[in-house]
C-alpha atoms as a PDB file:
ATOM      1  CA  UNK A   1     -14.301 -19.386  -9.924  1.00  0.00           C
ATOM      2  CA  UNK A   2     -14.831 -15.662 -10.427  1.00  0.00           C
ATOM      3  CA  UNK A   3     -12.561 -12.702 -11.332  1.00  0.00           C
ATOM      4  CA  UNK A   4     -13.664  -9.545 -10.010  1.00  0.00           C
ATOM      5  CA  UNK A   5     -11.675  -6.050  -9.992  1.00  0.00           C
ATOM      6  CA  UNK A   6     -11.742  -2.672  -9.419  1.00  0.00           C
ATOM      7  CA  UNK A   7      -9.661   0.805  -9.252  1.00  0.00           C
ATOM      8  CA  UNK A   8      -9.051   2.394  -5.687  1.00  0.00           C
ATOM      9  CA  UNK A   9      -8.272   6.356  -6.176  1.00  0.00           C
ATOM     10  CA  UNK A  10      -6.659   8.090  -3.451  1.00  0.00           C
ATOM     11  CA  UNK A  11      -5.115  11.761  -2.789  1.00  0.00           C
ATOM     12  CA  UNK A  12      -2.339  11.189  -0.362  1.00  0.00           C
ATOM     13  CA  UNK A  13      -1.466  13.823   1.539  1.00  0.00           C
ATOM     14  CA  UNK A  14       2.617  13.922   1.467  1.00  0.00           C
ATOM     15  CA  UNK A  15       4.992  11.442   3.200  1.00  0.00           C
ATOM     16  CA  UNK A  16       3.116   8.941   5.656  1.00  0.00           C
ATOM     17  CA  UNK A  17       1.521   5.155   6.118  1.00  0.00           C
ATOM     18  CA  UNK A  18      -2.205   4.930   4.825  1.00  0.00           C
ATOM     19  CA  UNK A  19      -4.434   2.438   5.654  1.00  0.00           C
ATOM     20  CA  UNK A  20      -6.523   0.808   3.675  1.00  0.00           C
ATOM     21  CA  UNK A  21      -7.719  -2.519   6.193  1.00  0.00           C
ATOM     22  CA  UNK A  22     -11.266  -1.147   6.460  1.00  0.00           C
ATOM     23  CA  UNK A  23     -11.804  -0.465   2.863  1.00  0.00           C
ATOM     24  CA  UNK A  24      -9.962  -3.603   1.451  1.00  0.00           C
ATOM     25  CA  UNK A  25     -12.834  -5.567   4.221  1.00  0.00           C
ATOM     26  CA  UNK A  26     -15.656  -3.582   2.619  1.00  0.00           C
ATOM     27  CA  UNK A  27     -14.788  -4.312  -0.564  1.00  0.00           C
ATOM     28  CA  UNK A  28     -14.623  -7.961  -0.341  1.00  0.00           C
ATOM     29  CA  UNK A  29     -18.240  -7.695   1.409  1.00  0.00           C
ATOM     30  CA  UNK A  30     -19.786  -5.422  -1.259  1.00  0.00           C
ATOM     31  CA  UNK A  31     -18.547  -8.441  -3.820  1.00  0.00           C
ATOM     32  CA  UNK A  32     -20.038 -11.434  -1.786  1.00  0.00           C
ATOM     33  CA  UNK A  33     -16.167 -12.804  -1.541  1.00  0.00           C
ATOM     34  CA  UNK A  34     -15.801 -16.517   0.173  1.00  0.00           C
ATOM     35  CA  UNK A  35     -12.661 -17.972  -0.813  1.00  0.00           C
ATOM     36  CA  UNK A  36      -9.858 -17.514  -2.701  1.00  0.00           C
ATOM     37  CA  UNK A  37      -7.018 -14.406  -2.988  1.00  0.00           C
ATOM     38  CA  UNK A  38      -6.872 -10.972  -3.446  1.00  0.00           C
ATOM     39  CA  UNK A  39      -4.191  -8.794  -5.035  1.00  0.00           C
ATOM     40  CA  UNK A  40      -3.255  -5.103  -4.481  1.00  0.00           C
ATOM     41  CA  UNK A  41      -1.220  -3.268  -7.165  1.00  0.00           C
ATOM     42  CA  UNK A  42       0.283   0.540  -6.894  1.00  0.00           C
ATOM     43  CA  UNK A  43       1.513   1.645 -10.133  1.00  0.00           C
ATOM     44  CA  UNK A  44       3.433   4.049  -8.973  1.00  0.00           C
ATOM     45  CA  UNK A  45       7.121   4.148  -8.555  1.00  0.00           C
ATOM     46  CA  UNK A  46       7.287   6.611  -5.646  1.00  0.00           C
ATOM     47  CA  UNK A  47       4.502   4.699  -3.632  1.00  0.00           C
ATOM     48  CA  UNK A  48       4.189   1.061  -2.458  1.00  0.00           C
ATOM     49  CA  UNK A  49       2.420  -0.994  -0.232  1.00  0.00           C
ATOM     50  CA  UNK A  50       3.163  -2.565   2.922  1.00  0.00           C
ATOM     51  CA  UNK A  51       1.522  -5.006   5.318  1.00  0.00           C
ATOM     52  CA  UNK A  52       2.162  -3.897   8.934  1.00  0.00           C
ATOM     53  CA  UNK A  53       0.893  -3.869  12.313  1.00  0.00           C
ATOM     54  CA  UNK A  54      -1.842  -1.147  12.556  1.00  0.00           C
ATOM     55  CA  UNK A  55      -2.490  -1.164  16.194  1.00  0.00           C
ATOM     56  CA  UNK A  56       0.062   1.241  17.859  1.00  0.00           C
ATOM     57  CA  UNK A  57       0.798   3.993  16.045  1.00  0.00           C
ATOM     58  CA  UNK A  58       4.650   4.267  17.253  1.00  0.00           C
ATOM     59  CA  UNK A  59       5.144   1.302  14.670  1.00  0.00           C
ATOM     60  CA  UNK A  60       4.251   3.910  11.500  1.00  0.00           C
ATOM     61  CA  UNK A  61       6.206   6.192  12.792  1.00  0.00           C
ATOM     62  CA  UNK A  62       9.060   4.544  13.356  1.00  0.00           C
ATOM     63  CA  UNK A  63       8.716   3.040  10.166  1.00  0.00           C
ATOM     64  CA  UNK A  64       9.036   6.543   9.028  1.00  0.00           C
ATOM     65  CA  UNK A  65      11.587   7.830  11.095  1.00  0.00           C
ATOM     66  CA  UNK A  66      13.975   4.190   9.670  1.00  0.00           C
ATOM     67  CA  UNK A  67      13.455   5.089   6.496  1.00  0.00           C
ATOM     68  CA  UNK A  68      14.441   8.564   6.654  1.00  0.00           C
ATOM     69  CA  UNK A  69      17.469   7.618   7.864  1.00  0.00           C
ATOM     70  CA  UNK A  70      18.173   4.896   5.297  1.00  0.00           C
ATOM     71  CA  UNK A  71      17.203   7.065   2.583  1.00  0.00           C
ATOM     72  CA  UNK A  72      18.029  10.753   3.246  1.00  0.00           C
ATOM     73  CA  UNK A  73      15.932  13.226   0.691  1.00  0.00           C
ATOM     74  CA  UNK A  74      18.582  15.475  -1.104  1.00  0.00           C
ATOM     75  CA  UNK A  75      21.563  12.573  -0.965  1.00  0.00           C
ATOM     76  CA  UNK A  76      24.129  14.836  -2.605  1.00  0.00           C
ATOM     77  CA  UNK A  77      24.902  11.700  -4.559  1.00  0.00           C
ATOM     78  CA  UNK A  78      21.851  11.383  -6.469  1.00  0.00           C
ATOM     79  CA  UNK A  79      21.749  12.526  -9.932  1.00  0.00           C
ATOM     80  CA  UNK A  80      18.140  12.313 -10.749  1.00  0.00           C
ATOM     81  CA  UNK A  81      16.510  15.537  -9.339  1.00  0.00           C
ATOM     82  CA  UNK A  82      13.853  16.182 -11.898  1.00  0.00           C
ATOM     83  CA  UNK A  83      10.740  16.462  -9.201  1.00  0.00           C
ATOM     84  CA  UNK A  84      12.197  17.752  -6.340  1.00  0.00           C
ATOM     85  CA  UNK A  85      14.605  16.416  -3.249  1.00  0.00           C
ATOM     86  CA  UNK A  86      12.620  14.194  -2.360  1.00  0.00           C
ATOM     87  CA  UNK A  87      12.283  12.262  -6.040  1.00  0.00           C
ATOM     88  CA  UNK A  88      15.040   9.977  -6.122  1.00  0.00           C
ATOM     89  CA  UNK A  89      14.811   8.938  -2.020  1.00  0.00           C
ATOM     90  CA  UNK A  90      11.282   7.895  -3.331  1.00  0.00           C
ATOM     91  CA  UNK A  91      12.103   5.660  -5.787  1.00  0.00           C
ATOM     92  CA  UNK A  92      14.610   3.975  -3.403  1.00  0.00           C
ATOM     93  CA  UNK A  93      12.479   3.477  -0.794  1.00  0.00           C
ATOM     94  CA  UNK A  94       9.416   1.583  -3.256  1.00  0.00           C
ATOM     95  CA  UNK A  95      12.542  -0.511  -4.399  1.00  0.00           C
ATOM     96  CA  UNK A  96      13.167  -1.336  -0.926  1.00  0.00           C
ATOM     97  CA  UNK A  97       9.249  -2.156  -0.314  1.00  0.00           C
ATOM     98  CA  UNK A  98       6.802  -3.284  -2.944  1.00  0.00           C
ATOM     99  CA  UNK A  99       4.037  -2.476  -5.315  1.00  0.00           C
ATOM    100  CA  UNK A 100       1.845  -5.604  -4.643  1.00  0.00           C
ATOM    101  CA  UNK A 101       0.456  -7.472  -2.303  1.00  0.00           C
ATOM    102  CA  UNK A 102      -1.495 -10.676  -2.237  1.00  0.00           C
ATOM    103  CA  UNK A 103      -3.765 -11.695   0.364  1.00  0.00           C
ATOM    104  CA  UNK A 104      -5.659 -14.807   0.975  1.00  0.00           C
ATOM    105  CA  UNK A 105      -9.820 -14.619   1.324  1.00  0.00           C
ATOM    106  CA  UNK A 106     -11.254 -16.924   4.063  1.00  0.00           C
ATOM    107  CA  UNK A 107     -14.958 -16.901   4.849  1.00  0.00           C
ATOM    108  CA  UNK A 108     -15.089 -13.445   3.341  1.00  0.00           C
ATOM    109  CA  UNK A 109     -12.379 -11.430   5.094  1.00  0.00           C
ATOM    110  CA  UNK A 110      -8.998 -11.136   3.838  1.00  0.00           C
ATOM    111  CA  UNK A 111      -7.142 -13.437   6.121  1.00  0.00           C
ATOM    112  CA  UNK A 112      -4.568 -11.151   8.188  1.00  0.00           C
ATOM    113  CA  UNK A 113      -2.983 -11.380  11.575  1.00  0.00           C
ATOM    114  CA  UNK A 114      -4.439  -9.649  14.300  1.00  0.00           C
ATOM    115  CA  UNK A 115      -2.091  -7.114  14.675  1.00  0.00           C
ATOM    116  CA  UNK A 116      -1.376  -7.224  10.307  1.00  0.00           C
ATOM    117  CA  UNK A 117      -2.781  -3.989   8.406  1.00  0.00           C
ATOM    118  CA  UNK A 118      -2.896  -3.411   5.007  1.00  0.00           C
ATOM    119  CA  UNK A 119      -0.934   0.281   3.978  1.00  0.00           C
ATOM    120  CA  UNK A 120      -0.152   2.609   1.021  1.00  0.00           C
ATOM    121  CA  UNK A 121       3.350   3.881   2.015  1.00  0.00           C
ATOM    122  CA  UNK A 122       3.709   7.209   0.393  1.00  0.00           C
ATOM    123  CA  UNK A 123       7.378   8.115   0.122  1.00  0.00           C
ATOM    124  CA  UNK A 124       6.943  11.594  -1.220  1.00  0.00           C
ATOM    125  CA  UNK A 125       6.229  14.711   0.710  1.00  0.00           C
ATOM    126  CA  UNK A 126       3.713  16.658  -1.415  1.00  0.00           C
ATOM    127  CA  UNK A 127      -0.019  15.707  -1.995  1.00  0.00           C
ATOM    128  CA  UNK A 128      -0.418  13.348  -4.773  1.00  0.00           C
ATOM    129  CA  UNK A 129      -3.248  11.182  -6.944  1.00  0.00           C
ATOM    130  CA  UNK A 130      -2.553   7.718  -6.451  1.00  0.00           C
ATOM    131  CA  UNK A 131      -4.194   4.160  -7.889  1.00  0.00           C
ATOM    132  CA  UNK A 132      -4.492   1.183  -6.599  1.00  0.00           C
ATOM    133  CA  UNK A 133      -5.761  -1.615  -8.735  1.00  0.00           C
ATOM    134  CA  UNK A 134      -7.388  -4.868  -7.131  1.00  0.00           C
ATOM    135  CA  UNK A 135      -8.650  -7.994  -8.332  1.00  0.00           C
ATOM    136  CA  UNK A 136     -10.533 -10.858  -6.331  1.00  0.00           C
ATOM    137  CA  UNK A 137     -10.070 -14.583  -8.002  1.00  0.00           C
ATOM    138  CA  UNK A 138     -12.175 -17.055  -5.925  1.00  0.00           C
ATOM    139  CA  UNK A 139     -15.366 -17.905  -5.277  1.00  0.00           C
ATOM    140  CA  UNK A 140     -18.102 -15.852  -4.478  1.00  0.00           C
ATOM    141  CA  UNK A 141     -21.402 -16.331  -2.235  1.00  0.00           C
ATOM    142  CA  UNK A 142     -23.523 -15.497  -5.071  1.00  0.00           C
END
């Protein structure tokens, strides 16, 4: 049994669903990955991640689109304002999400549905540095 990890940077652009299905795949490749489970982990409190379907594009944006509506930016009845309008509507919508995902490993590929992708779901609107910390336990080809 192995434990293998590594640290994801990424500049998101503002307010939208990333996807990170391709280079969650590559990674496991790149360390010879069999079996076992892999863990995603944003620690950030105005980002999260989401599993989703990634094949029509109408499903982002009316994730989008929901959760502006849930969570209006500039609620008159928030208090914390420190970062802009769009601070506190952040934070809500991560506590409505979540910062981690695990993911089973099956013959090398991390075992989603067809239609499943794997997302950062940045909630505020101006570009931002974000981490994403992963770690593989299982067993390896090597």
């Amino acid at each position: 049994m192995k434990h293998l990890s590594t640290e994801w940077k990424i500049t998101a652009g503002g307010r939208r669903l990333y996807e990170l299905t391709g280079d969650l795949q590559s990674w496991l490749q790149v360390i010879a990955a069999r079996e076992g489970l892999v863990n995603l982990f944003v620690p950030h409190t105005s980002a999260s991640l989401i599993l989703q379907e990634n094949a029509d594009p109408d499903v982002q944006h009316d994730i989008l689109d929901y959760f502006a509506r849930l969570v209006p930016d500039d609620d008159p009845h928030f208090r914390h304002r420190n970062e802009g309008p769009d601070d506190m509507s952040a934070h809500l919508r991560c506590v409505l999400t979540q910062n981690s995902l695990v993911i089973p490993v099956r013959e090398g590929r991390a075992a989603l549905g067809v239609w499943q992708g794997v997302f950062l779901f940045e909630q505020r609107t101006r570009p931002l540095s974000r981490q994403i910390l992963l770690s593989f336990q299982g067993v390896t080809r090597t």
